[in-house]
PDB file of N, CA and C in Angstrom:
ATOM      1  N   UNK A   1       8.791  -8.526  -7.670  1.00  0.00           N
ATOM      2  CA  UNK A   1       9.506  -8.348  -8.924  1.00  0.00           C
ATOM      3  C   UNK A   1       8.873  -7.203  -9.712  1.00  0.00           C
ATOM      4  N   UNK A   2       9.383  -6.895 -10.437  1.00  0.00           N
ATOM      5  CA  UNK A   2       9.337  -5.575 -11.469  1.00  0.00           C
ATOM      6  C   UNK A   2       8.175  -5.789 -11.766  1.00  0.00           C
ATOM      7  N   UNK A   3       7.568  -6.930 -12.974  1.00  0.00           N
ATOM      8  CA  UNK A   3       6.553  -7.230 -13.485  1.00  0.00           C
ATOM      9  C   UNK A   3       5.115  -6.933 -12.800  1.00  0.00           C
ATOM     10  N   UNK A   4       5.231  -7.576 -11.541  1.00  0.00           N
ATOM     11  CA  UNK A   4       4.149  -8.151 -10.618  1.00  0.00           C
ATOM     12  C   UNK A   4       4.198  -6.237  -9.840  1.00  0.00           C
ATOM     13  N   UNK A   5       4.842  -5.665  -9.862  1.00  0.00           N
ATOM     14  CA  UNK A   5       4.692  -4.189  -9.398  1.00  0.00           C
ATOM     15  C   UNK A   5       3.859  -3.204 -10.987  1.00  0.00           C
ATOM     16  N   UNK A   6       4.979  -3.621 -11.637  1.00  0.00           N
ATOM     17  CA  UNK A   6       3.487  -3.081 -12.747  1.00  0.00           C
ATOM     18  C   UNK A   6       2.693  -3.119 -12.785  1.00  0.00           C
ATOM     19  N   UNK A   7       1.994  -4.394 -12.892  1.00  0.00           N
ATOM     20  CA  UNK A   7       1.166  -4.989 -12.830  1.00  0.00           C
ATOM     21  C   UNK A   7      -0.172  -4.883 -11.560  1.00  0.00           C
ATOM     22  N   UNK A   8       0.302  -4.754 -10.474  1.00  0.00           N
ATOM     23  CA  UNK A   8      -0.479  -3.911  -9.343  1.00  0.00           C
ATOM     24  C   UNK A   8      -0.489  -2.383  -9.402  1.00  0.00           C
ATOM     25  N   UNK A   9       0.544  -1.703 -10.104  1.00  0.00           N
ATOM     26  CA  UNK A   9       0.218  -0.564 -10.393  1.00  0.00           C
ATOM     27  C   UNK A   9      -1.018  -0.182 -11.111  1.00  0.00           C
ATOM     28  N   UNK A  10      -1.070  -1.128 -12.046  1.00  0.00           N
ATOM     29  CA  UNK A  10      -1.804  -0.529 -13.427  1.00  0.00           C
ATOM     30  C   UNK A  10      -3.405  -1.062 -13.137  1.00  0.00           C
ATOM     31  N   UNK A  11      -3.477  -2.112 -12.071  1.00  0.00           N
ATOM     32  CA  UNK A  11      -5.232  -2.592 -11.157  1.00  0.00           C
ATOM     33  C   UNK A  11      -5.397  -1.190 -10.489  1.00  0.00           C
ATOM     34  N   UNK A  12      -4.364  -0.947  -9.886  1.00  0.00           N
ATOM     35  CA  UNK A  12      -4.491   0.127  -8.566  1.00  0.00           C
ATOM     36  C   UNK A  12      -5.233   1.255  -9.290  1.00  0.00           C
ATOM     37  N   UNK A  13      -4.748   1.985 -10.879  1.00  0.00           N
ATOM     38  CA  UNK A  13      -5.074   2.484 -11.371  1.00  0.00           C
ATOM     39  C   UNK A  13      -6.382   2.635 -12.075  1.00  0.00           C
ATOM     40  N   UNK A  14      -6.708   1.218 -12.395  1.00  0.00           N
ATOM     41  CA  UNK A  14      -7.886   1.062 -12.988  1.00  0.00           C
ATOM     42  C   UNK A  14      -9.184   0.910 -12.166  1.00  0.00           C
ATOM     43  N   UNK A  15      -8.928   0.722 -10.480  1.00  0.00           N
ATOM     44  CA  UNK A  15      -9.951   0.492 -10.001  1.00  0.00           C
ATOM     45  C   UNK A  15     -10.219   2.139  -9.469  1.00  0.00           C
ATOM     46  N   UNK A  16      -9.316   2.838  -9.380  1.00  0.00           N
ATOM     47  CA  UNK A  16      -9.306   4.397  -8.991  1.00  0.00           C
ATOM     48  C   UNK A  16      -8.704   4.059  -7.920  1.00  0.00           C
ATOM     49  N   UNK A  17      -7.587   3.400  -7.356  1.00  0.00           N
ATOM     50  CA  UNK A  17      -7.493   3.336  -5.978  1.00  0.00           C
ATOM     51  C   UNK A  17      -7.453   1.619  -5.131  1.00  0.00           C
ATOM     52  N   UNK A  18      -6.920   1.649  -4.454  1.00  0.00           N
ATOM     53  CA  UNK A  18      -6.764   0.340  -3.506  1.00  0.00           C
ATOM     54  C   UNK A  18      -5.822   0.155  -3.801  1.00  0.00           C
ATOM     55  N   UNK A  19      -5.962  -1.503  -3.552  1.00  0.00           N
ATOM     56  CA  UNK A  19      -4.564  -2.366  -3.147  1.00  0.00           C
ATOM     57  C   UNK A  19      -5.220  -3.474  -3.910  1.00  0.00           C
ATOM     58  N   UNK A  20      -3.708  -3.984  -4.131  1.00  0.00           N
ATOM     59  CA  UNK A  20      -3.851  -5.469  -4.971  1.00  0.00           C
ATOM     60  C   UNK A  20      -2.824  -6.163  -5.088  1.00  0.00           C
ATOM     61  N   UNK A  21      -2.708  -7.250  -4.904  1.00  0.00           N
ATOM     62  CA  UNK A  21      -1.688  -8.137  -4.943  1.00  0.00           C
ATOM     63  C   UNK A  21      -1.629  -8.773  -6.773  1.00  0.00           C
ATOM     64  N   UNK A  22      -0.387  -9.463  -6.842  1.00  0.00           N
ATOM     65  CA  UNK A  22      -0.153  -9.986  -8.416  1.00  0.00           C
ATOM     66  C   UNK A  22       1.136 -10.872  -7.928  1.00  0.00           C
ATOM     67  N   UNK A  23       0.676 -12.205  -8.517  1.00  0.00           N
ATOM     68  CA  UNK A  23       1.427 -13.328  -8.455  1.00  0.00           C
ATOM     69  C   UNK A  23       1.601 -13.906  -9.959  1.00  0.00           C
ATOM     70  N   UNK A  24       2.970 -13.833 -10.979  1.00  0.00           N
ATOM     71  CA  UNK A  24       2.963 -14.217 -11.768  1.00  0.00           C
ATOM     72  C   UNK A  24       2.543 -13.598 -12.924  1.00  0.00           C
ATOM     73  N   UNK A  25       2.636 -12.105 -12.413  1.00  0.00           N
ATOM     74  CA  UNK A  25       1.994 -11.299 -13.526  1.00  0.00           C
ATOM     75  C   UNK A  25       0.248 -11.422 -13.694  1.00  0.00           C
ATOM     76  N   UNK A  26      -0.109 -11.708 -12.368  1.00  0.00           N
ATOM     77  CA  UNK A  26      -1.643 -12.032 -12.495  1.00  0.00           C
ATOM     78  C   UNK A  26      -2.421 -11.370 -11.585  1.00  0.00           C
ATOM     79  N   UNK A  27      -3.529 -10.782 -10.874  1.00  0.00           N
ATOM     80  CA  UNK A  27      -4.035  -9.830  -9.847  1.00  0.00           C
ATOM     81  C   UNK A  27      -4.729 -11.303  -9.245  1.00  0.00           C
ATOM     82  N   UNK A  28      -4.107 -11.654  -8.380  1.00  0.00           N
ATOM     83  CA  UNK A  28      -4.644 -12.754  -7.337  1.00  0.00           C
ATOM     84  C   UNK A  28      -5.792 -12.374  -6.254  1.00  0.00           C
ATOM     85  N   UNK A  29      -5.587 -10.992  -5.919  1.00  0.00           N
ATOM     86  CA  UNK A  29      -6.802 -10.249  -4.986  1.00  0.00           C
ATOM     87  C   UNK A  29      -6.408  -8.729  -4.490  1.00  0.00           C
ATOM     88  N   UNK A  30      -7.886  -8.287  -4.569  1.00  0.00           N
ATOM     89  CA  UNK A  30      -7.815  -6.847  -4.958  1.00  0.00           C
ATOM     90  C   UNK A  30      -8.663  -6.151  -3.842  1.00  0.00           C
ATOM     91  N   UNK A  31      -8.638  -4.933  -3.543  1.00  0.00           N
ATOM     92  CA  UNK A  31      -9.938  -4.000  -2.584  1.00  0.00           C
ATOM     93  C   UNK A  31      -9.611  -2.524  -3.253  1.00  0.00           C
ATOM     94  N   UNK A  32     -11.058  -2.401  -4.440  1.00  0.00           N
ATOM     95  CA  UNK A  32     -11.011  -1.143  -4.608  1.00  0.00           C
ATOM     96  C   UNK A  32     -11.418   0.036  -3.407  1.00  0.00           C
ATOM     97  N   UNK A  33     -10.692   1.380  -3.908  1.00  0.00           N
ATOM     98  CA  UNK A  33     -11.119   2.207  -2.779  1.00  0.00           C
ATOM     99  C   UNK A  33     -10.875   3.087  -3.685  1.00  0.00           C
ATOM    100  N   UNK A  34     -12.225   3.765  -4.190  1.00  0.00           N
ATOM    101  CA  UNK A  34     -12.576   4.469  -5.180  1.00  0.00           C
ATOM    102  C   UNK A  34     -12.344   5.976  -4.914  1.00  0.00           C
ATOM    103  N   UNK A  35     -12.885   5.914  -3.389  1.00  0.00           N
ATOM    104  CA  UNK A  35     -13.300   7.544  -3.534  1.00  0.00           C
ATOM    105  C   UNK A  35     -11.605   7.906  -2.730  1.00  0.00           C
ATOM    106  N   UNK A  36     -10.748   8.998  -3.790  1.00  0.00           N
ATOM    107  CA  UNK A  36      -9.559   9.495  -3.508  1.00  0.00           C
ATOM    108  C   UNK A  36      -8.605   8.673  -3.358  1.00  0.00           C
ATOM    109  N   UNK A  37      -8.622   7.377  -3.485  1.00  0.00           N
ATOM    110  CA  UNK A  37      -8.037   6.282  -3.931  1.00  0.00           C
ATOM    111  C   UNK A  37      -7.891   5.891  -2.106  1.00  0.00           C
ATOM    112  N   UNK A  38      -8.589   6.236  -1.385  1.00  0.00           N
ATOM    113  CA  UNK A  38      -8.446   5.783   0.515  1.00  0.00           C
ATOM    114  C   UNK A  38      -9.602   4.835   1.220  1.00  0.00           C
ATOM    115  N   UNK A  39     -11.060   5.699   0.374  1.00  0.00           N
ATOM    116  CA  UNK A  39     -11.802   4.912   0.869  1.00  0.00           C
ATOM    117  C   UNK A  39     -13.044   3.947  -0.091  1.00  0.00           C
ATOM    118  N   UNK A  40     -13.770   3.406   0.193  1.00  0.00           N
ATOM    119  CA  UNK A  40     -14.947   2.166  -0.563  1.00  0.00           C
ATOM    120  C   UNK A  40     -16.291   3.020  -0.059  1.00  0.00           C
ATOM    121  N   UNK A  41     -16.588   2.799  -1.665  1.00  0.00           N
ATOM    122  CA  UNK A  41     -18.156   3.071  -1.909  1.00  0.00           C
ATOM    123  C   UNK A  41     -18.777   1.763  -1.521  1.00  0.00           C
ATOM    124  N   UNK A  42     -18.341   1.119  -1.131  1.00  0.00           N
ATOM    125  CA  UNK A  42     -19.047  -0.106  -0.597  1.00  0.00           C
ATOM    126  C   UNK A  42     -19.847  -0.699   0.804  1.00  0.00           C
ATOM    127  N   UNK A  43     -20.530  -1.308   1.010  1.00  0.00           N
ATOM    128  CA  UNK A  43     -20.843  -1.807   2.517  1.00  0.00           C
ATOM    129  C   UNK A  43     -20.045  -2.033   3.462  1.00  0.00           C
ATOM    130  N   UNK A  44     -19.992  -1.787   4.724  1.00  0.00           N
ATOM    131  CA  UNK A  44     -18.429  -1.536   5.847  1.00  0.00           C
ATOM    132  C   UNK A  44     -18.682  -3.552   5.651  1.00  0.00           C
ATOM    133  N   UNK A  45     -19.648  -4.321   5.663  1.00  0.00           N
ATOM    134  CA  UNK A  45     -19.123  -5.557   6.110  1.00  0.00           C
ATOM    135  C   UNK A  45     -18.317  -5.936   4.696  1.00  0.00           C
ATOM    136  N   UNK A  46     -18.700  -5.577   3.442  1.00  0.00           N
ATOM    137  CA  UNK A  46     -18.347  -6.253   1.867  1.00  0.00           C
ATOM    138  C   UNK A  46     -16.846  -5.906   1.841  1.00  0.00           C
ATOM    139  N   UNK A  47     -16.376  -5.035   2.347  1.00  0.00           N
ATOM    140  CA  UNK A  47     -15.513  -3.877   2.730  1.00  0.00           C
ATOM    141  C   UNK A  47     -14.368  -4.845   3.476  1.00  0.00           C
ATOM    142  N   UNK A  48     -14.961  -5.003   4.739  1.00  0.00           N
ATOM    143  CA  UNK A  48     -14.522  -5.514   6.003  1.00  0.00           C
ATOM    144  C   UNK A  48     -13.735  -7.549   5.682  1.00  0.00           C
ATOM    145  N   UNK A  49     -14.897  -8.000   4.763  1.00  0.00           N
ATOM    146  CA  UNK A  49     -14.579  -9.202   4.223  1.00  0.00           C
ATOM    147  C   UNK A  49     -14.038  -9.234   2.847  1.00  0.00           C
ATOM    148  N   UNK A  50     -13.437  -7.971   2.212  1.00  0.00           N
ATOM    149  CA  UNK A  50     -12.593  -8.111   0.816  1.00  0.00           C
ATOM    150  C   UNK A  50     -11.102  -7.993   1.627  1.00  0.00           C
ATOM    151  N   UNK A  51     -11.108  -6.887   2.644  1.00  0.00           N
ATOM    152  CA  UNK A  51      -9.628  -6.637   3.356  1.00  0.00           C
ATOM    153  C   UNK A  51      -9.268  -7.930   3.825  1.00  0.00           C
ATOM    154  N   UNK A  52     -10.463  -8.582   4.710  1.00  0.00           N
ATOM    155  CA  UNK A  52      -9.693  -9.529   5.262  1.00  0.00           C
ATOM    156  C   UNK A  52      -8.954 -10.840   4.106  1.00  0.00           C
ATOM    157  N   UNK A  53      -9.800 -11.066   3.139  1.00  0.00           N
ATOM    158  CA  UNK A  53      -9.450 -11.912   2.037  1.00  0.00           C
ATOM    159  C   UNK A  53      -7.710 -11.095   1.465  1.00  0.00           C
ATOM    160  N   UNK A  54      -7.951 -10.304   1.482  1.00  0.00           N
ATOM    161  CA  UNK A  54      -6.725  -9.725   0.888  1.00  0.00           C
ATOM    162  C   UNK A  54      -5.101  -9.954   1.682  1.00  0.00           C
ATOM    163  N   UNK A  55      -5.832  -9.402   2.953  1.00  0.00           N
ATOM    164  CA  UNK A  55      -5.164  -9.784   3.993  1.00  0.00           C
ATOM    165  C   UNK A  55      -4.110 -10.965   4.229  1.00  0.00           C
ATOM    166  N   UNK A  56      -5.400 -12.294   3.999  1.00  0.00           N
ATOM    167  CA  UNK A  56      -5.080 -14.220   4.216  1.00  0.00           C
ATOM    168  C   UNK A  56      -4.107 -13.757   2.525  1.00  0.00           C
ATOM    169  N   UNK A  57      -4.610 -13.535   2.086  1.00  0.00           N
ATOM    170  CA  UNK A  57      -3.730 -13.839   0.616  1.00  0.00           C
ATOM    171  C   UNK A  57      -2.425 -13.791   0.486  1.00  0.00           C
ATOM    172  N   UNK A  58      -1.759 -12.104   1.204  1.00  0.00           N
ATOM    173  CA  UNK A  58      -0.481 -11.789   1.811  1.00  0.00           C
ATOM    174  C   UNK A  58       0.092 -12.514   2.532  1.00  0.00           C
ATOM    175  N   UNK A  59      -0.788 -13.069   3.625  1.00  0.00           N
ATOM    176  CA  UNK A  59      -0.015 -13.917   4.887  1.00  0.00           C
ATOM    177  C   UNK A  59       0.315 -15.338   4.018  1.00  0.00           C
ATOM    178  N   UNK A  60      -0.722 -15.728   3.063  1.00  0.00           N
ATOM    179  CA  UNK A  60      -0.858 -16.725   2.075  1.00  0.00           C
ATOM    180  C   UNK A  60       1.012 -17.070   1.353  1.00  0.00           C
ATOM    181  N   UNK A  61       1.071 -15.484   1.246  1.00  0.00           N
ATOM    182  CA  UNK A  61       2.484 -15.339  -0.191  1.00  0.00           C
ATOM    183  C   UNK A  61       3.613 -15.163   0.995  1.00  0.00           C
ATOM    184  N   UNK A  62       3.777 -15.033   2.635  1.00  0.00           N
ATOM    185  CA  UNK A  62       4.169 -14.861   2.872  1.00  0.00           C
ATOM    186  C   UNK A  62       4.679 -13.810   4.329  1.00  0.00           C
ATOM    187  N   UNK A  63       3.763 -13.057   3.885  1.00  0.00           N
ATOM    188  CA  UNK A  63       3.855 -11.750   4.164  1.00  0.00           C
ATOM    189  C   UNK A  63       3.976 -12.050   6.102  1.00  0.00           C
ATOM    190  N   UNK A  64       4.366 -11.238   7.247  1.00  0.00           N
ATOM    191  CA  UNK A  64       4.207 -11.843   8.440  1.00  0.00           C
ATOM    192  C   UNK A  64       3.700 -10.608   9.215  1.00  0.00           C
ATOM    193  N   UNK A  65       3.670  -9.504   8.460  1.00  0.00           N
ATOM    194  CA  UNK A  65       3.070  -8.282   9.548  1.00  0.00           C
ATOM    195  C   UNK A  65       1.683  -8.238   9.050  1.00  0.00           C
ATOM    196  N   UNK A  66       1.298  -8.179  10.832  1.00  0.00           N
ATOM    197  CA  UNK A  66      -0.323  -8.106  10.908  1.00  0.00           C
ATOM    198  C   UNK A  66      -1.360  -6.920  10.445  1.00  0.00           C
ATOM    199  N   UNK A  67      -0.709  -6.513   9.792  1.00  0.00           N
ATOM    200  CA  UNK A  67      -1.910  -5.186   8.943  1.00  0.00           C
ATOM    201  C   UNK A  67      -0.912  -4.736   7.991  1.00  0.00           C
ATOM    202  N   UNK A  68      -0.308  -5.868   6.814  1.00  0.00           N
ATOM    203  CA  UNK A  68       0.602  -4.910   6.024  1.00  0.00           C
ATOM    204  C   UNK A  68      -0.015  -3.954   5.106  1.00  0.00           C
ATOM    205  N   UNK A  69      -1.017  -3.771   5.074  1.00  0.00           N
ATOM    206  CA  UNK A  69      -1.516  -2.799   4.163  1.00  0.00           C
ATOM    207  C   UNK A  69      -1.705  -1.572   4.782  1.00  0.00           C
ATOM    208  N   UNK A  70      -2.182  -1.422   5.938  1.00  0.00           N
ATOM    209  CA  UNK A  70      -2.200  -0.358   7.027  1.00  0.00           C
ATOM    210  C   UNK A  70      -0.196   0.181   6.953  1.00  0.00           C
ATOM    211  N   UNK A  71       0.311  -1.094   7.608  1.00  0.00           N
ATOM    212  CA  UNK A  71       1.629  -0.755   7.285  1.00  0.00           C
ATOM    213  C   UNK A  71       2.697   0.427   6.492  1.00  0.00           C
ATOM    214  N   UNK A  72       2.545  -0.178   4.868  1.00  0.00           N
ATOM    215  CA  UNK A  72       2.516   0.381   3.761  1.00  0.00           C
ATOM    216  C   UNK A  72       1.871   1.879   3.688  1.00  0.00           C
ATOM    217  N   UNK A  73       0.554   1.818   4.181  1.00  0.00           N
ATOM    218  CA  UNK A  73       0.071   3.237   4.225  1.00  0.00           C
ATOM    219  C   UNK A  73       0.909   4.608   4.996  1.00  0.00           C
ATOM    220  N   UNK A  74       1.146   3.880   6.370  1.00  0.00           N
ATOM    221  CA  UNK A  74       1.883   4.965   7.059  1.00  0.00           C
ATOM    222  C   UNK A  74       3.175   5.303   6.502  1.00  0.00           C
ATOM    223  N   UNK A  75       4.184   4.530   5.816  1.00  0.00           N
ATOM    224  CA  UNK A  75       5.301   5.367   5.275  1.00  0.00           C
ATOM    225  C   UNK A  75       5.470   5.996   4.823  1.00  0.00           C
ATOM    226  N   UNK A  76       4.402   6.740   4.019  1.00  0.00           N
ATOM    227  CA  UNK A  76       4.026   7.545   3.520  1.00  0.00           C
ATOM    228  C   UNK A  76       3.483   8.705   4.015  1.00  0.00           C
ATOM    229  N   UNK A  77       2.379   8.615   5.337  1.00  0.00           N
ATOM    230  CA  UNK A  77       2.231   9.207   6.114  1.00  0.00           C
ATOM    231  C   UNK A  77       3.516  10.598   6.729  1.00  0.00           C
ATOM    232  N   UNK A  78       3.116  11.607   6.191  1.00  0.00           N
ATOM    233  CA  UNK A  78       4.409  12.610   6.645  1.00  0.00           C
ATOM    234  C   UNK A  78       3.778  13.036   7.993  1.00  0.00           C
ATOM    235  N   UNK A  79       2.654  13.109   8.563  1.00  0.00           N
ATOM    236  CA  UNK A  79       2.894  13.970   9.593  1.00  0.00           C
ATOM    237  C   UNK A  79       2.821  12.760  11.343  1.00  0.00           C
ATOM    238  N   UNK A  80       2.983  11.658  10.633  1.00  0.00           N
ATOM    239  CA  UNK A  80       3.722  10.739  11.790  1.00  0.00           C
ATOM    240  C   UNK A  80       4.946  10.582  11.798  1.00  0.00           C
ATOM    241  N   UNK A  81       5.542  10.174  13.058  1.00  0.00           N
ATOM    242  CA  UNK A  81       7.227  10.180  13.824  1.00  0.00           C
ATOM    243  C   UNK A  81       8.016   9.439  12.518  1.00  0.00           C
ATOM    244  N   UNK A  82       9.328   9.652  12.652  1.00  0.00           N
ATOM    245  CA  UNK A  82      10.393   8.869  12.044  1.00  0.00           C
ATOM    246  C   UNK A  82      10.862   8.595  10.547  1.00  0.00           C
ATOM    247  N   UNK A  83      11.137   8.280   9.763  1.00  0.00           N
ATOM    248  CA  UNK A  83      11.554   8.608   8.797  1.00  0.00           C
ATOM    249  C   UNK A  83      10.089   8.246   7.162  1.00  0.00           C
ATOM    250  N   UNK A  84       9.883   9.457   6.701  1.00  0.00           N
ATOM    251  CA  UNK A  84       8.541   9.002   6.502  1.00  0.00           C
ATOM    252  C   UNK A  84       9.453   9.298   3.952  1.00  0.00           C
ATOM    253  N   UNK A  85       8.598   8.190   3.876  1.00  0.00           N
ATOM    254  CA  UNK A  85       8.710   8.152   1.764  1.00  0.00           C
ATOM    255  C   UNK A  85       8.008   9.203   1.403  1.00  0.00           C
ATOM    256  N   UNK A  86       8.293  10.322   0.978  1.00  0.00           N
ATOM    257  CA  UNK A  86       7.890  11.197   0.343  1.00  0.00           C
ATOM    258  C   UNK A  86       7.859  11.485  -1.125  1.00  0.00           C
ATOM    259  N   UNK A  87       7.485  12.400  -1.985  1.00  0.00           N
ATOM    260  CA  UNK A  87       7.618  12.974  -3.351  1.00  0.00           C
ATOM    261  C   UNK A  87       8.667  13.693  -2.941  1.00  0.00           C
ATOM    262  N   UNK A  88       9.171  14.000  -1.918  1.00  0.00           N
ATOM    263  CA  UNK A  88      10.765  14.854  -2.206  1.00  0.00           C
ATOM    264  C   UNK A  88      11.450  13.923  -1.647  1.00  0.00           C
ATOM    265  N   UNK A  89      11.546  12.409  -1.079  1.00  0.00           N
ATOM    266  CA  UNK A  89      12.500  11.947  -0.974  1.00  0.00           C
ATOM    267  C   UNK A  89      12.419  11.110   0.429  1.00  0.00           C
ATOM    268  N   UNK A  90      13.463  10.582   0.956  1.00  0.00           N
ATOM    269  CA  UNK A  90      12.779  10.291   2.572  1.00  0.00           C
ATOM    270  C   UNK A  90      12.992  11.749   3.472  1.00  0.00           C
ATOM    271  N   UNK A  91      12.445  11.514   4.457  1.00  0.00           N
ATOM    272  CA  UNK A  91      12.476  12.596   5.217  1.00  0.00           C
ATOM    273  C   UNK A  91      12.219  12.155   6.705  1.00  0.00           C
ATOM    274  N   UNK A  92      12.858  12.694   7.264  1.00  0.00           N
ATOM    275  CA  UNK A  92      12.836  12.605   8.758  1.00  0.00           C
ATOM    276  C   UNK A  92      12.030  13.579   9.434  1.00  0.00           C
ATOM    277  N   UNK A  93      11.049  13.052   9.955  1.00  0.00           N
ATOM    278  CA  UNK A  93       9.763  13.942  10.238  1.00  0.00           C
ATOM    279  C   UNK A  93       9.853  14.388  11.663  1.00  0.00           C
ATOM    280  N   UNK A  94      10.868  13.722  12.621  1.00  0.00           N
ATOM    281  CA  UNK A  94      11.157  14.521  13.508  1.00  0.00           C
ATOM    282  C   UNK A  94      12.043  15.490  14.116  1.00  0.00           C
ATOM    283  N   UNK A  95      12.738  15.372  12.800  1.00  0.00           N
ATOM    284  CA  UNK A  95      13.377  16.956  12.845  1.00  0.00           C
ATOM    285  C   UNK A  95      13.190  17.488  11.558  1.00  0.00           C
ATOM    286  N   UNK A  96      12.545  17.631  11.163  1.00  0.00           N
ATOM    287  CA  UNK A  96      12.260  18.432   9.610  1.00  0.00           C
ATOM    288  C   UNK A  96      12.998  18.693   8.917  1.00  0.00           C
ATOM    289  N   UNK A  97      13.820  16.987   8.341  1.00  0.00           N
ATOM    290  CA  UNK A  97      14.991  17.440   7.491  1.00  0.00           C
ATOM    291  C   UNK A  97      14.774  15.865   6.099  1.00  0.00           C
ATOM    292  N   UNK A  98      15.156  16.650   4.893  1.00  0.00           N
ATOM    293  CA  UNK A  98      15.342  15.435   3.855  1.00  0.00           C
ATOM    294  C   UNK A  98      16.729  14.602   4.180  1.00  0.00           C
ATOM    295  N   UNK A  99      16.362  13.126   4.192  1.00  0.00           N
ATOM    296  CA  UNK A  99      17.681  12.350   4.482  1.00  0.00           C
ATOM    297  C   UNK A  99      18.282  12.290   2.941  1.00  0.00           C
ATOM    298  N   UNK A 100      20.161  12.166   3.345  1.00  0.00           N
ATOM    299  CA  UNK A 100      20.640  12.070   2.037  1.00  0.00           C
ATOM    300  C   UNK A 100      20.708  10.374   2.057  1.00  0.00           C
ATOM    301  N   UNK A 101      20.186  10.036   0.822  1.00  0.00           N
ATOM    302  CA  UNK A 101      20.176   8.567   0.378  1.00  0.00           C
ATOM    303  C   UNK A 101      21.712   8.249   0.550  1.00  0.00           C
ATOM    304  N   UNK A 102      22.726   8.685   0.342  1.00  0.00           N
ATOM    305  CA  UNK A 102      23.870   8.386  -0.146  1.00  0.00           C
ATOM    306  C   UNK A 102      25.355   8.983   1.004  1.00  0.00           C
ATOM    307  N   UNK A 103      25.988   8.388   1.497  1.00  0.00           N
ATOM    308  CA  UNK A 103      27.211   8.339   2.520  1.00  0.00           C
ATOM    309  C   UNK A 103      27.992   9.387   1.770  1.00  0.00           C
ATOM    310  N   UNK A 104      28.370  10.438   1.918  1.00  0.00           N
ATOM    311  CA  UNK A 104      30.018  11.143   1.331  1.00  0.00           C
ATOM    312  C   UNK A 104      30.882  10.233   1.497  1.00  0.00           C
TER     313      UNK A 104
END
């Protein structure tokens, strides 16, 4: 919902980066990733056991793909196959063209 996207927006923001879930307008569980908003100034295991918590939390609310956060990352990803979310729009990365959102 709208709220609960704000609302992870505005953690995402404040931690410099990561991911965070929000249930109810509330940040239920979080993994900052400070440096360039990708990776943790942190210990690979502190690191290793906040993802996975984050992880159970998703599968917790629902969620059924096995790395949705990895997931999420690649759509964004432009210089992998198939239709990738961009700042100009979607785009089809294997033929180097912007898709039109909308049917004539």
């Amino acid at each position: 919902n709208d709220k609960d996207m704000l609302n992870v927006g505005a953690a995402i923001a404040k931690m410099g980066g990561g991911l965070a879930i929000s249930v109810n307008e509330k940040i239920v569980d979080s993994l900052p990733l400070p440096i360039a908003g990708l990776m943790s100034d942190k210990p690979l295991l502190e690191v290793k056991e906040n993802l996975d918590s984050i992880s159970k939390t998703a599968k917790k609310l629902g969620v059924k793909v096995d790395n949705p956060f990895m997931s999420i990352a690649f759509l964004s990803l432009e210089v992998a196959p198939h239709i990738k979310i961009t700042n100009k729009g979607l785009v089809d990365v294997n033929n180097s063209k912007i898709v039109d959102l909308f049917l004539d």
